[in-house]
N, C-alpha and C. Protein backbone atom coordinates (compact mmCIF):
# COMPACT_ATOMS: atom_id res chain seq x y z
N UNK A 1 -11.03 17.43 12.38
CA UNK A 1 -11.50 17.46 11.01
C UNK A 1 -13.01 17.48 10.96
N UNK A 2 -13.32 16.76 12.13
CA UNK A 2 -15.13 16.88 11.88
C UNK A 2 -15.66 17.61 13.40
N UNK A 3 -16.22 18.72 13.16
CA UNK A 3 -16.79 19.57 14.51
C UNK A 3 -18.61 18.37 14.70
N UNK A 4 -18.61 17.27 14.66
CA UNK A 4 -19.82 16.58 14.30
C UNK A 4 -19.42 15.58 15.75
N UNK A 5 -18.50 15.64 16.42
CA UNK A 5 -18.07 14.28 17.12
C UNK A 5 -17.43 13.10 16.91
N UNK A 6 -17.38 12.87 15.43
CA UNK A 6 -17.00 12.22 15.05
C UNK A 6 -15.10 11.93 14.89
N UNK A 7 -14.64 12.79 16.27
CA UNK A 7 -12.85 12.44 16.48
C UNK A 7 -12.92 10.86 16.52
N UNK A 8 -13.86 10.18 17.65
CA UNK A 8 -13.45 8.71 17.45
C UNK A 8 -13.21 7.98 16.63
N UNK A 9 -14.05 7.89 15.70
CA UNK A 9 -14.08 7.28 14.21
C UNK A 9 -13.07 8.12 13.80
N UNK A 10 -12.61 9.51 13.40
CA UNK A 10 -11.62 9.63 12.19
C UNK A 10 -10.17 8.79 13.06
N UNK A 11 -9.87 8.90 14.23
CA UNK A 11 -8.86 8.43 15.15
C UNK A 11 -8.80 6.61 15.10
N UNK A 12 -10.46 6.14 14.68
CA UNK A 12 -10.45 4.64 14.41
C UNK A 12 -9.63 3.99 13.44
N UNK A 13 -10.36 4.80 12.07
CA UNK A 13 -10.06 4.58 10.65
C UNK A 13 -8.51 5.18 9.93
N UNK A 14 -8.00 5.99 11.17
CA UNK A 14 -6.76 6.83 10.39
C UNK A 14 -5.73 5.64 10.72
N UNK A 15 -5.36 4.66 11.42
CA UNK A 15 -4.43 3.38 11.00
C UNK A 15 -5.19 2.85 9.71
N UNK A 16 -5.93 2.70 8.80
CA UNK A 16 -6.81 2.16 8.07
C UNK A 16 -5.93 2.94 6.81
N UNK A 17 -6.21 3.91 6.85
CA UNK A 17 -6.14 4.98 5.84
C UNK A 17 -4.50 5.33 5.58
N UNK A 18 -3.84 5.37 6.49
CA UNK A 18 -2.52 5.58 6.71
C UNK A 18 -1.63 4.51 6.03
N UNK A 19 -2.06 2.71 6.84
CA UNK A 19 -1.53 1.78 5.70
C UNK A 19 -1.71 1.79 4.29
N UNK A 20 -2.61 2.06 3.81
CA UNK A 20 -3.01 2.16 2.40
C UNK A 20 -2.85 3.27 1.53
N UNK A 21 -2.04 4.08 2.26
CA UNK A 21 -1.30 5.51 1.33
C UNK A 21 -2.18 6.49 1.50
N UNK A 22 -2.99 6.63 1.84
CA UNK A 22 -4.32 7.29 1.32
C UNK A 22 -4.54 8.81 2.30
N UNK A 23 -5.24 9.73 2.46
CA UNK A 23 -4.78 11.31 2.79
C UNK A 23 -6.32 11.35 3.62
N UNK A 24 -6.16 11.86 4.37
CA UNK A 24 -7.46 12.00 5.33
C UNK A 24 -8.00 13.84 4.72
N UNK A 25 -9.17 14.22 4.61
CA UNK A 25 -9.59 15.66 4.21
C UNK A 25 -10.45 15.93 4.90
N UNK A 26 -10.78 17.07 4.74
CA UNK A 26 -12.54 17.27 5.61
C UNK A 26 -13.38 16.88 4.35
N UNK A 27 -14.49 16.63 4.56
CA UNK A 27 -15.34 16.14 4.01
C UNK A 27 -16.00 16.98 2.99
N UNK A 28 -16.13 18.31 3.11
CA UNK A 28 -16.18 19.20 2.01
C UNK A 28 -15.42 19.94 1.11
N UNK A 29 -13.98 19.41 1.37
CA UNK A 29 -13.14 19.15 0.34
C UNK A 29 -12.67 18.26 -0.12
N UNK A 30 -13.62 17.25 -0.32
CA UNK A 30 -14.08 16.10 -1.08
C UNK A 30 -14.26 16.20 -2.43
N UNK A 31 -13.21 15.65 -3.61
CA UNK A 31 -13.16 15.45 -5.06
C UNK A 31 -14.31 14.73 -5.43
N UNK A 32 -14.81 14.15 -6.70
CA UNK A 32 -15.77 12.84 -7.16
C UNK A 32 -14.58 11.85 -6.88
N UNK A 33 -13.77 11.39 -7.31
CA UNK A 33 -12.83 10.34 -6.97
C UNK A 33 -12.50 9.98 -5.27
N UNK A 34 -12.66 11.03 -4.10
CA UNK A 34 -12.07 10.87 -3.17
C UNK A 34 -13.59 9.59 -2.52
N UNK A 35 -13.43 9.43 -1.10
CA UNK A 35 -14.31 8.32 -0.50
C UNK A 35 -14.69 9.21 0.88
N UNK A 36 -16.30 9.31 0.50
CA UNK A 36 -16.44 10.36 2.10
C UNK A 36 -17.27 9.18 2.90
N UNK A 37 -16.46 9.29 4.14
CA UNK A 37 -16.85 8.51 5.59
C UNK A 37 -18.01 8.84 6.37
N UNK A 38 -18.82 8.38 6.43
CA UNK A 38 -20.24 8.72 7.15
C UNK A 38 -19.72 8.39 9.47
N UNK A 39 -20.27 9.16 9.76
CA UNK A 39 -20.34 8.87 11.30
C UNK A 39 -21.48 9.11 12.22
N UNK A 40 -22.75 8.30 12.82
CA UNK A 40 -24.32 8.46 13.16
C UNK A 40 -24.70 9.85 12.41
N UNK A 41 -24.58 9.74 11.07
CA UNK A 41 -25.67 9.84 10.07
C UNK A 41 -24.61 11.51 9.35
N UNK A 42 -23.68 11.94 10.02
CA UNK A 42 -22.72 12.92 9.66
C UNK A 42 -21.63 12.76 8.49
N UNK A 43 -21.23 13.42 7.81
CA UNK A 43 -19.82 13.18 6.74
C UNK A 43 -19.28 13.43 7.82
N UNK A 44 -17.96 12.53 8.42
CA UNK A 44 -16.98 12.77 9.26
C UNK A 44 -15.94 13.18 8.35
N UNK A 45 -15.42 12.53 7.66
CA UNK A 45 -14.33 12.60 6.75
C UNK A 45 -14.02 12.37 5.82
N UNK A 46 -13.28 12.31 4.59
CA UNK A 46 -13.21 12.24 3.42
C UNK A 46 -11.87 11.34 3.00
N UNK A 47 -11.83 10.80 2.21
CA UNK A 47 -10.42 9.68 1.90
C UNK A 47 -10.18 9.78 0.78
N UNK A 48 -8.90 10.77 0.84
CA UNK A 48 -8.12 10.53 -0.62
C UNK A 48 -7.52 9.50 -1.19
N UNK A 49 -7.78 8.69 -2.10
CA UNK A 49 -6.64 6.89 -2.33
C UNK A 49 -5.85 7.57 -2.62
N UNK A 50 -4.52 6.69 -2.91
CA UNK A 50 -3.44 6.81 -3.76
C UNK A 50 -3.92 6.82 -5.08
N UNK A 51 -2.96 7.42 -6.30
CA UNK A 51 -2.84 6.60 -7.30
C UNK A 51 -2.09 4.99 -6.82
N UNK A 52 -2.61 4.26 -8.09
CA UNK A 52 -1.89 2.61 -7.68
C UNK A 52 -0.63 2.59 -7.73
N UNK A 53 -0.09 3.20 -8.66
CA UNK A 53 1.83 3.36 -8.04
C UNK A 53 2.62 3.77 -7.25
N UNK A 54 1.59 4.96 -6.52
CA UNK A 54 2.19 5.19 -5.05
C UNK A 54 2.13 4.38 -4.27
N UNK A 55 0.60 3.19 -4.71
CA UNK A 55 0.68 2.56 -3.54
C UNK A 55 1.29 1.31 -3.72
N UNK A 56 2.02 1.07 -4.54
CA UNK A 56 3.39 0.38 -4.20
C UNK A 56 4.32 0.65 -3.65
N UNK A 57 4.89 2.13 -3.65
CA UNK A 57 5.47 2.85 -3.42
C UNK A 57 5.20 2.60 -2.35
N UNK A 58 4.00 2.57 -1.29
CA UNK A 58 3.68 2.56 0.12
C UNK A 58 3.89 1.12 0.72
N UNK A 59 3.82 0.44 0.18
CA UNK A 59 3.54 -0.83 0.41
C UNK A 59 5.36 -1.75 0.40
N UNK A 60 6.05 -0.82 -0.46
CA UNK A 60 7.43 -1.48 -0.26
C UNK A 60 7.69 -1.16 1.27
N UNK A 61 7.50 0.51 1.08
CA UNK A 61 8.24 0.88 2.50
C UNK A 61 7.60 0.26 3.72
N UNK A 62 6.56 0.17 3.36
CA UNK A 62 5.65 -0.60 4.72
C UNK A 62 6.61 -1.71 5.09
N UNK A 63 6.58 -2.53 4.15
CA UNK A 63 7.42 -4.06 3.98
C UNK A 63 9.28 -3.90 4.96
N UNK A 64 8.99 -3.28 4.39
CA UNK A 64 10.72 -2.55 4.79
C UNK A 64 10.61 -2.23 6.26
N UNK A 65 9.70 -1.58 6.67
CA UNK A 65 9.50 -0.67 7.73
C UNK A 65 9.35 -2.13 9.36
N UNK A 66 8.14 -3.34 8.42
CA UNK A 66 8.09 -4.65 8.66
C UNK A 66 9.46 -5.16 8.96
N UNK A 67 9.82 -5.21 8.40
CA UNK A 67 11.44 -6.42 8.03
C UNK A 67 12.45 -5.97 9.08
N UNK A 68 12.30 -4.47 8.92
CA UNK A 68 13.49 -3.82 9.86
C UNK A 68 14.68 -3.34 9.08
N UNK A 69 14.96 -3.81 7.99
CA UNK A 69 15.92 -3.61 7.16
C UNK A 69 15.75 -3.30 5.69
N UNK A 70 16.23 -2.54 5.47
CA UNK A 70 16.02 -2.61 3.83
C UNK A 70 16.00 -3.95 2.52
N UNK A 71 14.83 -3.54 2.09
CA UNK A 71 14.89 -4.89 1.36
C UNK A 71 15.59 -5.45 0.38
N UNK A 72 16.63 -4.90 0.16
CA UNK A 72 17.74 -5.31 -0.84
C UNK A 72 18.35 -6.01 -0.07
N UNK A 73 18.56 -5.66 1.31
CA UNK A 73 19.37 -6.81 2.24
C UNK A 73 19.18 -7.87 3.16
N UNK A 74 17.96 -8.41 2.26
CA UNK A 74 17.08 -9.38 2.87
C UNK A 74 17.88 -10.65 2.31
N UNK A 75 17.65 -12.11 2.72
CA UNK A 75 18.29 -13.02 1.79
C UNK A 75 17.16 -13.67 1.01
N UNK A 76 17.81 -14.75 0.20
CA UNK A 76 16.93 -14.79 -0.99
C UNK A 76 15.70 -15.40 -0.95
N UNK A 77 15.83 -16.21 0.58
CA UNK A 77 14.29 -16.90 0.79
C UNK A 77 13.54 -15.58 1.53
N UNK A 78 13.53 -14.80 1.82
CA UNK A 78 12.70 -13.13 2.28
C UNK A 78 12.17 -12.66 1.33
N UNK A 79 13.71 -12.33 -0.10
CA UNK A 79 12.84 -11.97 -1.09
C UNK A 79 11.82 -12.43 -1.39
N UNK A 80 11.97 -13.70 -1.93
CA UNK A 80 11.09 -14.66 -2.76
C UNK A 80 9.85 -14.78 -1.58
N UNK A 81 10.16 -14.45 0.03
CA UNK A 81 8.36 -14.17 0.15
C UNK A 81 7.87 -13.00 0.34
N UNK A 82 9.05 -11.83 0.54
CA UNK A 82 8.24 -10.34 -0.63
C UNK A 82 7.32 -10.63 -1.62
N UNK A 83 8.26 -11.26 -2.77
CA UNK A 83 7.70 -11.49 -4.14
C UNK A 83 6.35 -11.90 -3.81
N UNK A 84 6.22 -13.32 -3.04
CA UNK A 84 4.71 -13.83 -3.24
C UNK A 84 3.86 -12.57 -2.71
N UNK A 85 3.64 -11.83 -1.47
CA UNK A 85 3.09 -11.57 -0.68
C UNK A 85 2.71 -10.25 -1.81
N UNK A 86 3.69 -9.47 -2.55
CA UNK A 86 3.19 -8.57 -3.12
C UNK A 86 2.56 -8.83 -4.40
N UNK A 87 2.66 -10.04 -5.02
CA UNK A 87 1.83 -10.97 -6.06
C UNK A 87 0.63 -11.02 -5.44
N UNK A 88 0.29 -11.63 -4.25
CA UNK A 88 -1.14 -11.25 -4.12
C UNK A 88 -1.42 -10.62 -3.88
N UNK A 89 -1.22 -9.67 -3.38
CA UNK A 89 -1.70 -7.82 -2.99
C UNK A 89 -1.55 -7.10 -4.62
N UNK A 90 -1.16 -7.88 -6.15
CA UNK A 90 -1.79 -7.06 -6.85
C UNK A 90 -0.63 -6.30 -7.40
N UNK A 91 0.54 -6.17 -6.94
CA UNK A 91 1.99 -5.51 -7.17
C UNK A 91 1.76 -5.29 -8.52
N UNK A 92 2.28 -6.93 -9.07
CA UNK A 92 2.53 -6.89 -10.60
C UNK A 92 1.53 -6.45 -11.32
N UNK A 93 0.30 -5.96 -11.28
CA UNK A 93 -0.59 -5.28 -12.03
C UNK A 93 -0.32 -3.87 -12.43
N UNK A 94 0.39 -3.27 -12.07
CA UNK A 94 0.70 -1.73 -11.86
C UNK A 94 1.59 -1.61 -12.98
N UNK A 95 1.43 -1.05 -13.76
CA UNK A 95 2.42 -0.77 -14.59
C UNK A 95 3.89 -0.48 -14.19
N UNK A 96 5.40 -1.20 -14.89
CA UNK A 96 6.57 -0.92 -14.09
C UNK A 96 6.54 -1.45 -12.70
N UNK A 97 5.54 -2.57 -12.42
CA UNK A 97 5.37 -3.04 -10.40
C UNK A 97 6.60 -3.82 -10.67
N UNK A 98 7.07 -4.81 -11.90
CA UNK A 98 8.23 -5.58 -11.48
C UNK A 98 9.60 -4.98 -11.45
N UNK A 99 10.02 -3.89 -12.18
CA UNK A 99 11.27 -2.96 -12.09
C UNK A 99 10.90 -2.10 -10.79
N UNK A 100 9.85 -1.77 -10.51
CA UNK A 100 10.13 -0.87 -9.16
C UNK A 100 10.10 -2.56 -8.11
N UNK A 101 10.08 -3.22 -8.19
CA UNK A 101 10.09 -4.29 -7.01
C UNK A 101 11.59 -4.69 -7.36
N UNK A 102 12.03 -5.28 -8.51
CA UNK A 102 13.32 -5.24 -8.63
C UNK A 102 14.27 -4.59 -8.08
N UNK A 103 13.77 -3.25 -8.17
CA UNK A 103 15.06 -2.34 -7.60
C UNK A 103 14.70 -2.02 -6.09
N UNK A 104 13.47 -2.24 -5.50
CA UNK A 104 13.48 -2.15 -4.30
C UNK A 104 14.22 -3.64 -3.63
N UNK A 105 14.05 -5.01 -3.92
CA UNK A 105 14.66 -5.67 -3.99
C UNK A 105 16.33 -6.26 -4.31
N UNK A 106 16.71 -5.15 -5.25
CA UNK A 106 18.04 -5.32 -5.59
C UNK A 106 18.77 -6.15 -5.97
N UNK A 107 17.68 -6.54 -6.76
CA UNK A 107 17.77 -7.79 -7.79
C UNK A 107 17.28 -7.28 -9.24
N UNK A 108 17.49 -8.54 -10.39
CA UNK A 108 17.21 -7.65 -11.84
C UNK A 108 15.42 -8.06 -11.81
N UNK A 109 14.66 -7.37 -12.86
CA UNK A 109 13.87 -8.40 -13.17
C UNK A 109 13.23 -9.25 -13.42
N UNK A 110 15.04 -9.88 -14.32
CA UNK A 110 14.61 -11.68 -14.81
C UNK A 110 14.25 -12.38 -12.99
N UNK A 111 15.22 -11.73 -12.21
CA UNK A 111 15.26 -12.65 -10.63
C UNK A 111 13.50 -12.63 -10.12
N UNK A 112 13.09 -11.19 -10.20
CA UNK A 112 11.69 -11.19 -10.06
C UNK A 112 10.58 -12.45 -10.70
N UNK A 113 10.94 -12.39 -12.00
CA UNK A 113 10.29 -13.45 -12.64
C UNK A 113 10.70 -14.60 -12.47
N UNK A 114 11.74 -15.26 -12.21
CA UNK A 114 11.86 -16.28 -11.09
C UNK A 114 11.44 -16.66 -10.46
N UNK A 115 11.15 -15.43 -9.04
CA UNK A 115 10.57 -15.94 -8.18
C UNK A 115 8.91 -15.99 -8.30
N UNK A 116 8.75 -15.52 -9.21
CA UNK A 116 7.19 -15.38 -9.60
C UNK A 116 7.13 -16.78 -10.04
N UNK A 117 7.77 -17.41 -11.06
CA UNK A 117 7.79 -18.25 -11.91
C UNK A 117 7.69 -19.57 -11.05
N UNK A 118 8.40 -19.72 -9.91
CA UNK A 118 8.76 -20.63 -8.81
C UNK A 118 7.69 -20.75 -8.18
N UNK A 119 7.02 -19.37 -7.95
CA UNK A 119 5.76 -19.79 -6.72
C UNK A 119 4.78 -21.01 -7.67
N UNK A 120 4.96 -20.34 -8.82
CA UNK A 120 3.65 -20.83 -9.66
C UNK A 120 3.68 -22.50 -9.84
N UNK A 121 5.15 -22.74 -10.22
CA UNK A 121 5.03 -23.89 -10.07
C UNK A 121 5.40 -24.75 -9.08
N UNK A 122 5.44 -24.38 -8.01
CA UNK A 122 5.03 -24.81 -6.63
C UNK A 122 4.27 -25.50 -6.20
């Protein structure tokens, strides 16, 4: 992607970029929204984000990918530390984060808010 030398760094940062949903480009097909990567003083590369609902979307399967199993067939103390772990990473901010966690979970909503409800008063 970068004729600059800079393979090490894009080969550093692409586990970086990869967890976080996000699309590696060359650097001059770089949007205003995308994030261009500097390497001894060169644009190496360019970083597309997600939108934030993909990157839930990324972040279940990650979880999943983690667990080994699908997360509907986790038991209920797993869920409930899904739930926290994606509460602080920001989940529930996303518009629809608790029905898409619900159903990645395989549980209803109200159960989501439960376990939300539980950490809190913990």
């Amino acid at each position: 992607m970068s004729g600059a030398g800079g393979e090490p760094f894009i080969a550093a940062v692409k586990p970086l970029v990869d967890a976080m949903g996000g699309e590696m480009i060359p650097p001059d097909e770089a949007g205003p929204d995308d994030v261009v990567l500097a390497w001894e003083g060169r644009d190496a590369v360019a970083v597309r984000l997600p939108q934030l609902a993909d990157s839930l979307d990324h972040i279940l399967a990650a979880m999943e990918r983690r667990k080994g199993v699908p997360l509907a067939d986790l038991d209920r103390r797993a869920k409930q530390e899904v739930v926290r772990i994606l509460e602080a990473r920001g989940a529930f901010s996303v518009r629809h984060g608790v029905e898409t966690v619900a159903s990645a979970l395989g549980v209803s909503r109200f159960t989501v808010y439960n376990y939300l409800n539980r950490e809190k008063g913990a």
